[in-house]
PDB file of N, CA and C in Angstrom:
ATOM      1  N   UNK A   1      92.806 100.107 115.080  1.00  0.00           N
ATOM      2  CA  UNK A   1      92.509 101.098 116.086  1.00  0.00           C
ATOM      3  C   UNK A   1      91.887 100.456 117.335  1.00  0.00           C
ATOM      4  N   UNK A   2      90.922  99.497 117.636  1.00  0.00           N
ATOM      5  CA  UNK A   2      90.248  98.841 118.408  1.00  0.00           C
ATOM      6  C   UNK A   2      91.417  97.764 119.215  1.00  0.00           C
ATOM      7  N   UNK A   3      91.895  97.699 118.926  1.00  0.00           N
ATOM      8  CA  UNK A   3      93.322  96.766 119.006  1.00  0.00           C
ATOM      9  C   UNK A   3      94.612  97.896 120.022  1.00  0.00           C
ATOM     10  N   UNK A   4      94.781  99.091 119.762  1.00  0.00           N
ATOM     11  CA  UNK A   4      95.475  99.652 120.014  1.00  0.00           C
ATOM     12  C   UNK A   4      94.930 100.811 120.974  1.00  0.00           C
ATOM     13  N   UNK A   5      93.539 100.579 121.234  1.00  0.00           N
ATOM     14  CA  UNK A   5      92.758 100.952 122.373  1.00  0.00           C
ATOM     15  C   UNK A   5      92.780 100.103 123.603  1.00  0.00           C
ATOM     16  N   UNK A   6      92.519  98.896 123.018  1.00  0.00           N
ATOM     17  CA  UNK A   6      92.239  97.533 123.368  1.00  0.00           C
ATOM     18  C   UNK A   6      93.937  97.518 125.033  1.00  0.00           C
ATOM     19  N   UNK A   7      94.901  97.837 123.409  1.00  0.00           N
ATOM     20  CA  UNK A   7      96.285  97.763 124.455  1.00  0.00           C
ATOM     21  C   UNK A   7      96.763  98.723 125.449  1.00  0.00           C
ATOM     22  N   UNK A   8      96.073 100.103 125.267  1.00  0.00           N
ATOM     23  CA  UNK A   8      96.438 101.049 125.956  1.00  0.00           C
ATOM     24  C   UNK A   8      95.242 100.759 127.361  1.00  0.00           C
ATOM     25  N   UNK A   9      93.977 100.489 127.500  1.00  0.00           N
ATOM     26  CA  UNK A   9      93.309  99.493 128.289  1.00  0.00           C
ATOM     27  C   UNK A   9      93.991  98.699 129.445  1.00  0.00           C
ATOM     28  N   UNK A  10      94.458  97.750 128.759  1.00  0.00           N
ATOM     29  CA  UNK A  10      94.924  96.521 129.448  1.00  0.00           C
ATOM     30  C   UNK A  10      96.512  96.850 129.884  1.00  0.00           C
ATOM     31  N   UNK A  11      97.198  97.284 128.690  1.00  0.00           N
ATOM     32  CA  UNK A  11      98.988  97.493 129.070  1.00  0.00           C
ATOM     33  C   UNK A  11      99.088  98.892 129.551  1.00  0.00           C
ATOM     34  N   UNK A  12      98.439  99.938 129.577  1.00  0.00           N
ATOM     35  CA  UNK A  12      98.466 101.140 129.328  1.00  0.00           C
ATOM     36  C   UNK A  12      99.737 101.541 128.551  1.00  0.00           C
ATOM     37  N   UNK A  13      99.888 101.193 127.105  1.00  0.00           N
ATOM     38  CA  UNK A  13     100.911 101.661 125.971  1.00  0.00           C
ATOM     39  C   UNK A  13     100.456 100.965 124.850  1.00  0.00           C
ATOM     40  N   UNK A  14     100.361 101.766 123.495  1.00  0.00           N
ATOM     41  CA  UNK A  14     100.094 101.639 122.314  1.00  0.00           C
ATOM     42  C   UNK A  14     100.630 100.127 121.762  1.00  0.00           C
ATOM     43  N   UNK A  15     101.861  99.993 122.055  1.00  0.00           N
ATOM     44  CA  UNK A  15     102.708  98.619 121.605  1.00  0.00           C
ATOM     45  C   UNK A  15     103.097  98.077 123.001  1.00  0.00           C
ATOM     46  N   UNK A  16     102.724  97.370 123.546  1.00  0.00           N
ATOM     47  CA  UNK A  16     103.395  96.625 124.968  1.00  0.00           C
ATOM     48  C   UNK A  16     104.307  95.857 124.891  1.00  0.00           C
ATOM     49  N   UNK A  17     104.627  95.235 123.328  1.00  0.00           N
ATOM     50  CA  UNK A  17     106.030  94.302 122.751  1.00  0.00           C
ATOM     51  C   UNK A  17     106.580  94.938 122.233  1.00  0.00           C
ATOM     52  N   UNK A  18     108.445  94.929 122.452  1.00  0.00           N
ATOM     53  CA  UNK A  18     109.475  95.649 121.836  1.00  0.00           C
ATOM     54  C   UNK A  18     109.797  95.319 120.555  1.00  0.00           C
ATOM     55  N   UNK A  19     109.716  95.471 119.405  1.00  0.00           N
ATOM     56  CA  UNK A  19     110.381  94.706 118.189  1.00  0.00           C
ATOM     57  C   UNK A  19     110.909  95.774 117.560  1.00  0.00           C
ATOM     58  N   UNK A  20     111.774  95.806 117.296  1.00  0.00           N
ATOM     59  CA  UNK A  20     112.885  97.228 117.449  1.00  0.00           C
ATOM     60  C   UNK A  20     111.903  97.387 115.767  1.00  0.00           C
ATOM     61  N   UNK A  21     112.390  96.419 114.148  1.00  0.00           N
ATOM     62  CA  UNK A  21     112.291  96.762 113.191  1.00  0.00           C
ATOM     63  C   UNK A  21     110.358  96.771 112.905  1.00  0.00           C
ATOM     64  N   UNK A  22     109.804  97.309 114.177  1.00  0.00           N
ATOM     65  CA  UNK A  22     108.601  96.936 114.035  1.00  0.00           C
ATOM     66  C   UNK A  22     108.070  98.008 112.974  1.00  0.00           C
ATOM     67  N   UNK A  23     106.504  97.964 112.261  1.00  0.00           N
ATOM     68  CA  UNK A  23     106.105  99.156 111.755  1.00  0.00           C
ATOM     69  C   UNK A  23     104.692  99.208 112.584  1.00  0.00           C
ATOM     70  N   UNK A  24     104.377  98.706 113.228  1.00  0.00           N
ATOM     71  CA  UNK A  24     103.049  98.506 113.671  1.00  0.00           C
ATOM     72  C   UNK A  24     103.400  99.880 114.966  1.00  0.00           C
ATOM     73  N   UNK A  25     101.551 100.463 114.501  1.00  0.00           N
ATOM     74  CA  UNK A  25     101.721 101.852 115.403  1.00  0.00           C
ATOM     75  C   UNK A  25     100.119 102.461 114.545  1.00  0.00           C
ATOM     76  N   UNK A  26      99.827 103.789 115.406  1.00  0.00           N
ATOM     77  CA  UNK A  26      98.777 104.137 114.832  1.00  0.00           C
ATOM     78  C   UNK A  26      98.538 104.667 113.754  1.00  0.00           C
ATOM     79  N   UNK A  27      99.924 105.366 113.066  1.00  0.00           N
ATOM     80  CA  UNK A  27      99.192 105.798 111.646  1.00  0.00           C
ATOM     81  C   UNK A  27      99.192 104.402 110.693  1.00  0.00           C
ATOM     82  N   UNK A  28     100.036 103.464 110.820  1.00  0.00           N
ATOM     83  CA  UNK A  28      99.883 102.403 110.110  1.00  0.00           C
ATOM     84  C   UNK A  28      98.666 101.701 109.942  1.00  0.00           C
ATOM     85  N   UNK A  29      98.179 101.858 111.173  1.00  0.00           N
ATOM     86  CA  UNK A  29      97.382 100.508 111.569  1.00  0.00           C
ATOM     87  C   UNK A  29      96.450 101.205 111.047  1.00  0.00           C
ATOM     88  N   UNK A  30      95.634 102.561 110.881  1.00  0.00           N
ATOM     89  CA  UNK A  30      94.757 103.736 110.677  1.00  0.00           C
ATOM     90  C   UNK A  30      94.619 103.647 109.387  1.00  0.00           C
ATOM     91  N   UNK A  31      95.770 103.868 108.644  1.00  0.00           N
ATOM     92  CA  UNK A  31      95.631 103.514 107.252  1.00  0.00           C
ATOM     93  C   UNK A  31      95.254 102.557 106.377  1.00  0.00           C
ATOM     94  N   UNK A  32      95.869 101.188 107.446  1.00  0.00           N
ATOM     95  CA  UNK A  32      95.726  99.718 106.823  1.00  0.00           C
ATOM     96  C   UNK A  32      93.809 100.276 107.059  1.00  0.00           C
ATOM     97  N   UNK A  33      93.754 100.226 108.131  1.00  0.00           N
ATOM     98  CA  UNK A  33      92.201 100.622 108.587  1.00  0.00           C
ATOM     99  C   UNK A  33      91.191 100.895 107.580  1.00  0.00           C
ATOM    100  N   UNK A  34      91.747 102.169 106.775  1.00  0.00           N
ATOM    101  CA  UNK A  34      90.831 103.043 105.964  1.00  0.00           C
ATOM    102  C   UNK A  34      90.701 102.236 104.577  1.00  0.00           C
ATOM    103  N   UNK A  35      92.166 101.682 104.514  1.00  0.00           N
ATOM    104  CA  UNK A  35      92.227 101.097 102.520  1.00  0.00           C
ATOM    105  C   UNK A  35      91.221  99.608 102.996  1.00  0.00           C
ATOM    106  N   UNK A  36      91.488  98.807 103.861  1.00  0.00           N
ATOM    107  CA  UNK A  36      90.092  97.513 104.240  1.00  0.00           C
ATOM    108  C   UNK A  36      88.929  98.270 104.144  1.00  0.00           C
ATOM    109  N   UNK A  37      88.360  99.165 104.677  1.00  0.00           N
ATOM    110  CA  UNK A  37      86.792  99.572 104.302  1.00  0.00           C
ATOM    111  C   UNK A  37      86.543 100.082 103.310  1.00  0.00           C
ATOM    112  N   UNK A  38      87.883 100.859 102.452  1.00  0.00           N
ATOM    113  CA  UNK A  38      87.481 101.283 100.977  1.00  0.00           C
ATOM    114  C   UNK A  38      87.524 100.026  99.932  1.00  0.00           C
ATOM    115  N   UNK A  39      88.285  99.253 100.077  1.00  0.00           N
ATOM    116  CA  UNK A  39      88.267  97.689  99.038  1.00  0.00           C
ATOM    117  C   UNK A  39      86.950  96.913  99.549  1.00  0.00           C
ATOM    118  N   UNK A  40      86.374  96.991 100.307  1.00  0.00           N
ATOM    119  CA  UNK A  40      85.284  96.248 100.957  1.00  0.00           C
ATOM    120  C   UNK A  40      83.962  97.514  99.802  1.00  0.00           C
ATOM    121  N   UNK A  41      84.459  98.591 100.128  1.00  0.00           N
ATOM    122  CA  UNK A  41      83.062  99.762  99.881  1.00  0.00           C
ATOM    123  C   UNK A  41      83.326  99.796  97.901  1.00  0.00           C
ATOM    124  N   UNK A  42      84.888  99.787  97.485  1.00  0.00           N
ATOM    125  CA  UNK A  42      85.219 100.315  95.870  1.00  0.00           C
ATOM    126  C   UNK A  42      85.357  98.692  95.156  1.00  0.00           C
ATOM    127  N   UNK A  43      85.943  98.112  95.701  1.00  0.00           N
ATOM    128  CA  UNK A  43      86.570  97.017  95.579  1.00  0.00           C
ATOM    129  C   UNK A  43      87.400  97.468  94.022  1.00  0.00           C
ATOM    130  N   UNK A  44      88.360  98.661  94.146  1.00  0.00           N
ATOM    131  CA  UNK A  44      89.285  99.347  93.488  1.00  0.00           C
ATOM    132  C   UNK A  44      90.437  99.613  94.363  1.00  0.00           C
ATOM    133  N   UNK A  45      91.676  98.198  94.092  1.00  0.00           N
ATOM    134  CA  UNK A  45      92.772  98.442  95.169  1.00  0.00           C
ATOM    135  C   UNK A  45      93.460  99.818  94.888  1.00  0.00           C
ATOM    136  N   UNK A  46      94.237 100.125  93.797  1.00  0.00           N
ATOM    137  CA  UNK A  46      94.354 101.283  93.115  1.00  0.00           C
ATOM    138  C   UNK A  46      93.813 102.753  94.163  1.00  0.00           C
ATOM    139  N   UNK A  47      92.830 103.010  93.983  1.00  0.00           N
ATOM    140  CA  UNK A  47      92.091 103.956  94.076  1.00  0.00           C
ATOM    141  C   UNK A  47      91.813 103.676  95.529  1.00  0.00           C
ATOM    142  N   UNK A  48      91.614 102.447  96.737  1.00  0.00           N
ATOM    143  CA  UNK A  48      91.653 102.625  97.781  1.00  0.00           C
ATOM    144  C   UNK A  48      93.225 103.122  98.010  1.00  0.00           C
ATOM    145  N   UNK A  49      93.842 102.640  97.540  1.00  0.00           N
ATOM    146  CA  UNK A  49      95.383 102.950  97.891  1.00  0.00           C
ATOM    147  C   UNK A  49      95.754 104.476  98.345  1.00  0.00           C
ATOM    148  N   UNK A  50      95.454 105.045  97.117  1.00  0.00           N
ATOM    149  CA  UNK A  50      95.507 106.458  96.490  1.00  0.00           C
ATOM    150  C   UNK A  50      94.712 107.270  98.365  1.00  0.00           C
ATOM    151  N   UNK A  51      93.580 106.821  97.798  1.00  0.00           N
ATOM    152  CA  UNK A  51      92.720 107.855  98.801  1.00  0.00           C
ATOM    153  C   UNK A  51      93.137 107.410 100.560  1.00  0.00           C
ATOM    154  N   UNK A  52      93.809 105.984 101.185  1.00  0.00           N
ATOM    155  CA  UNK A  52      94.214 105.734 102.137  1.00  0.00           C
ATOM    156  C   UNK A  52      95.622 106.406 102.575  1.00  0.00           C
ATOM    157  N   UNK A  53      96.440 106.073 101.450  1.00  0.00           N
ATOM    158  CA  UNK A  53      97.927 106.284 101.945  1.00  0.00           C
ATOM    159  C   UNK A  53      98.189 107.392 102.019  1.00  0.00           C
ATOM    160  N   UNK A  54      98.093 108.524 100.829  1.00  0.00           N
ATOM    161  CA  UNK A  54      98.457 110.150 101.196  1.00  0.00           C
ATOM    162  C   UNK A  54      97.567 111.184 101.678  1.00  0.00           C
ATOM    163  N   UNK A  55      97.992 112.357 101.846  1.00  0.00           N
ATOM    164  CA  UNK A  55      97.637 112.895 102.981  1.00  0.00           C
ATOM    165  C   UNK A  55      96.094 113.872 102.349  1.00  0.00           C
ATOM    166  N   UNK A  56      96.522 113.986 101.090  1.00  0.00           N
ATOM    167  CA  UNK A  56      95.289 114.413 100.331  1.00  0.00           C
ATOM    168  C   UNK A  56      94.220 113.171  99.839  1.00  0.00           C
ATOM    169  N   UNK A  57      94.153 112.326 100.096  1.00  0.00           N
ATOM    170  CA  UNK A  57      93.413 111.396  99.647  1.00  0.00           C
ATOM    171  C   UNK A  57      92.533 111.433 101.131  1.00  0.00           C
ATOM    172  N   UNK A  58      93.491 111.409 102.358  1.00  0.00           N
ATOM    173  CA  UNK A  58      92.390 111.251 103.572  1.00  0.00           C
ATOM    174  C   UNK A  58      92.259 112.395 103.856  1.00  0.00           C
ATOM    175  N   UNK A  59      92.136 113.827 103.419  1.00  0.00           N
ATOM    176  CA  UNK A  59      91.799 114.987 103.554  1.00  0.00           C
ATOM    177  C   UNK A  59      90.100 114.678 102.359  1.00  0.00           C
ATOM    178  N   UNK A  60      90.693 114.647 101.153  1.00  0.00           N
ATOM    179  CA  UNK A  60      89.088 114.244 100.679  1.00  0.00           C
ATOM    180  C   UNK A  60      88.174 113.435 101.166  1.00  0.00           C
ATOM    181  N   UNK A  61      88.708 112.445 101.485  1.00  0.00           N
ATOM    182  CA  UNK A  61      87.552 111.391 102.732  1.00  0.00           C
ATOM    183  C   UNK A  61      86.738 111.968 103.469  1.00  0.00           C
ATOM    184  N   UNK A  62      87.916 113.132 104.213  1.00  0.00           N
ATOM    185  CA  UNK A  62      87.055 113.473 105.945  1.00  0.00           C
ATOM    186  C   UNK A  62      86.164 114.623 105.173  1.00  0.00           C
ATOM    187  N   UNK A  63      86.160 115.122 103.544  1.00  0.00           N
ATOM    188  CA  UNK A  63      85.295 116.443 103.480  1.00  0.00           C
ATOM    189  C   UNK A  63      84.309 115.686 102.737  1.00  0.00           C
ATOM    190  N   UNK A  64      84.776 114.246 102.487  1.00  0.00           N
ATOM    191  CA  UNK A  64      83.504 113.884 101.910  1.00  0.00           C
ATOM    192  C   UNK A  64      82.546 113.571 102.986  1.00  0.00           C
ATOM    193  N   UNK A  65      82.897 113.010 103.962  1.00  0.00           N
ATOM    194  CA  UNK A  65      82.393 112.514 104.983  1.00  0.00           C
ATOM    195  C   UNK A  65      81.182 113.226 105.514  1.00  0.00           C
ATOM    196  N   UNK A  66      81.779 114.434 105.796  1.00  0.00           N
ATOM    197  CA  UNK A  66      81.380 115.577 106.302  1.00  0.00           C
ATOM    198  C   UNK A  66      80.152 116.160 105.485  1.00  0.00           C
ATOM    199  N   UNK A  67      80.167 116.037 104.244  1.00  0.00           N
ATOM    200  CA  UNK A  67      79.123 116.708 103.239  1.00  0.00           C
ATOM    201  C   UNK A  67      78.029 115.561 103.685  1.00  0.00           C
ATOM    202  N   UNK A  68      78.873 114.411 103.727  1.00  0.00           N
ATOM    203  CA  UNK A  68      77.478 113.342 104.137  1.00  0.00           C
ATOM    204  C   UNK A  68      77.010 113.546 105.430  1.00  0.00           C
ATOM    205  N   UNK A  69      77.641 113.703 105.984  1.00  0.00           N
ATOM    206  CA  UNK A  69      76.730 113.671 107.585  1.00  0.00           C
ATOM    207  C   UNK A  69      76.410 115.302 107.735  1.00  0.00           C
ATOM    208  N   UNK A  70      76.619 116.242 106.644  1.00  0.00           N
ATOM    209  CA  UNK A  70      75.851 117.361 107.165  1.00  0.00           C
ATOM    210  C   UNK A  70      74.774 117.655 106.481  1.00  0.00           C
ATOM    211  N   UNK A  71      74.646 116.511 105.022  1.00  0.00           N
ATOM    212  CA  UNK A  71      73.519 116.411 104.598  1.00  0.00           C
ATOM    213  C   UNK A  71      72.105 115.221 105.021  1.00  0.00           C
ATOM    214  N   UNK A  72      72.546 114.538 105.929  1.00  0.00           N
ATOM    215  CA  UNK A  72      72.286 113.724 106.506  1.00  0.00           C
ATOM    216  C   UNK A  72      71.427 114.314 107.912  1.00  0.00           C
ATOM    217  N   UNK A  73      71.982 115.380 108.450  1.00  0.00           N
ATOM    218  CA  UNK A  73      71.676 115.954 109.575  1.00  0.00           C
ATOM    219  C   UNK A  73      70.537 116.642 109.251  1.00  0.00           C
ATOM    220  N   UNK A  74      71.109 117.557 108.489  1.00  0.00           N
ATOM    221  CA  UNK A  74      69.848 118.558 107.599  1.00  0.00           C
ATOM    222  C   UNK A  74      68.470 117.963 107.116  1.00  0.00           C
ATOM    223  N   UNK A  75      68.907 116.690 106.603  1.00  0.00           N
ATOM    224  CA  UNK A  75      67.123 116.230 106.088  1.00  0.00           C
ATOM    225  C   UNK A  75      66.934 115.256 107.165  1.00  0.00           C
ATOM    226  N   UNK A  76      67.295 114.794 108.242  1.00  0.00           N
ATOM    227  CA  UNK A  76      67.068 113.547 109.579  1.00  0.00           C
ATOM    228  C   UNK A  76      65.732 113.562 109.039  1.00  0.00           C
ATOM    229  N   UNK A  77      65.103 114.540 109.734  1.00  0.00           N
ATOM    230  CA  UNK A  77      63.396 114.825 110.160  1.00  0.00           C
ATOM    231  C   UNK A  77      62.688 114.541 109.144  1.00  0.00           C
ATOM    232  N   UNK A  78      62.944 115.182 107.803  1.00  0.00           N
ATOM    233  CA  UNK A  78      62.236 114.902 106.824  1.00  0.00           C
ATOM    234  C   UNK A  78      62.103 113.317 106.565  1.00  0.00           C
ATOM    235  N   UNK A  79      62.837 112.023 106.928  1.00  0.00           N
ATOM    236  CA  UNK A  79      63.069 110.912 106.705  1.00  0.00           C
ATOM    237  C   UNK A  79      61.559 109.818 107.140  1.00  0.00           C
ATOM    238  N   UNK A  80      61.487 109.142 106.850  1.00  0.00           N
ATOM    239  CA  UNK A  80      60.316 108.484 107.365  1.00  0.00           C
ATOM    240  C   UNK A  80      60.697 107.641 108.118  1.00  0.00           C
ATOM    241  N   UNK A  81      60.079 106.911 109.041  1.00  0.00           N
ATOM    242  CA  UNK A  81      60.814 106.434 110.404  1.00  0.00           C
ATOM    243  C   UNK A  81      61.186 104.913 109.973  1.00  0.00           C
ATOM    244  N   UNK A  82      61.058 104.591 108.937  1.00  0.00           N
ATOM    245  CA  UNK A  82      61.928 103.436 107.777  1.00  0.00           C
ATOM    246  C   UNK A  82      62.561 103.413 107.752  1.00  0.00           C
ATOM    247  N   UNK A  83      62.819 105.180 106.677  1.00  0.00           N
ATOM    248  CA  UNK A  83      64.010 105.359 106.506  1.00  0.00           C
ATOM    249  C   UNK A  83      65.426 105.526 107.313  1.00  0.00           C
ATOM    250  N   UNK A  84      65.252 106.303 108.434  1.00  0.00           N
ATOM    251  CA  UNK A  84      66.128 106.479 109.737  1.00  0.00           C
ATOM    252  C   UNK A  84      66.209 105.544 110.260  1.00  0.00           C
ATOM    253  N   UNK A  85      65.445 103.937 110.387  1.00  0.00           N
ATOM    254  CA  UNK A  85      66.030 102.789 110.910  1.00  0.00           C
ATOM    255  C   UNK A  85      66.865 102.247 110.174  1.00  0.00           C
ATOM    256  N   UNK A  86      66.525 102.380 108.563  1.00  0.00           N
ATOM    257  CA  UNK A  86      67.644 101.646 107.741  1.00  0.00           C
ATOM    258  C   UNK A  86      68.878 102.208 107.783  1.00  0.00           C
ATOM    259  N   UNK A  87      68.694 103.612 107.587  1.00  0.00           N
ATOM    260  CA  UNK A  87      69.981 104.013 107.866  1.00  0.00           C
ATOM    261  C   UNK A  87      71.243 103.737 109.045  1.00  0.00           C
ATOM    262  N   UNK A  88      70.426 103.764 110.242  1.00  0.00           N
ATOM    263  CA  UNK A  88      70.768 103.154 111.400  1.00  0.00           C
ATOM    264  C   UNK A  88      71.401 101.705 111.602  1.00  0.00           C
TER     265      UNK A  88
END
């Protein structure tokens, strides 16, 4: 994604090289994206696979996500100012 920001930036277009049989593009690159931080976070290729590639696997992500940062939001204050740097 940083890469394909990076190109729309500088080339203004997602891919600035033609390679007709290319696959490189944003849902690819998005996905490759998500299964690297889940093998880094599960280190379960399997199960990053699962939850990266289909469409219900990154639907559970974004509601897990979400439970975290709205439980996250909800107790901020209560946190001790430790805690909110570590988190940080």
């Amino acid at each position: 994604m940083p890469l394909l920001i990076r190109n729309i930036l500088v080339f203004g277009k997602l891919q600035p090289y033609a390679m007709p049989p290319s696959t490189l593009g944003l849902g690819e690159n998005s996905h490759d994206f998500i299964k690297a931080q889940l093998d880094t976070l599960f280190a379960a290729n399997e199960f990053d696979k699962l939850l990266a590639e289909y469409p219900i696997g990154i639907a559970l992500l974004t509601v897990f996500v979400g439970i975290l940062l709205h439980q996250t939001i909800t107790t901020w204050s209560k946190w001790n100012k430790i805690e909110q740097q570590t988190f940080l």
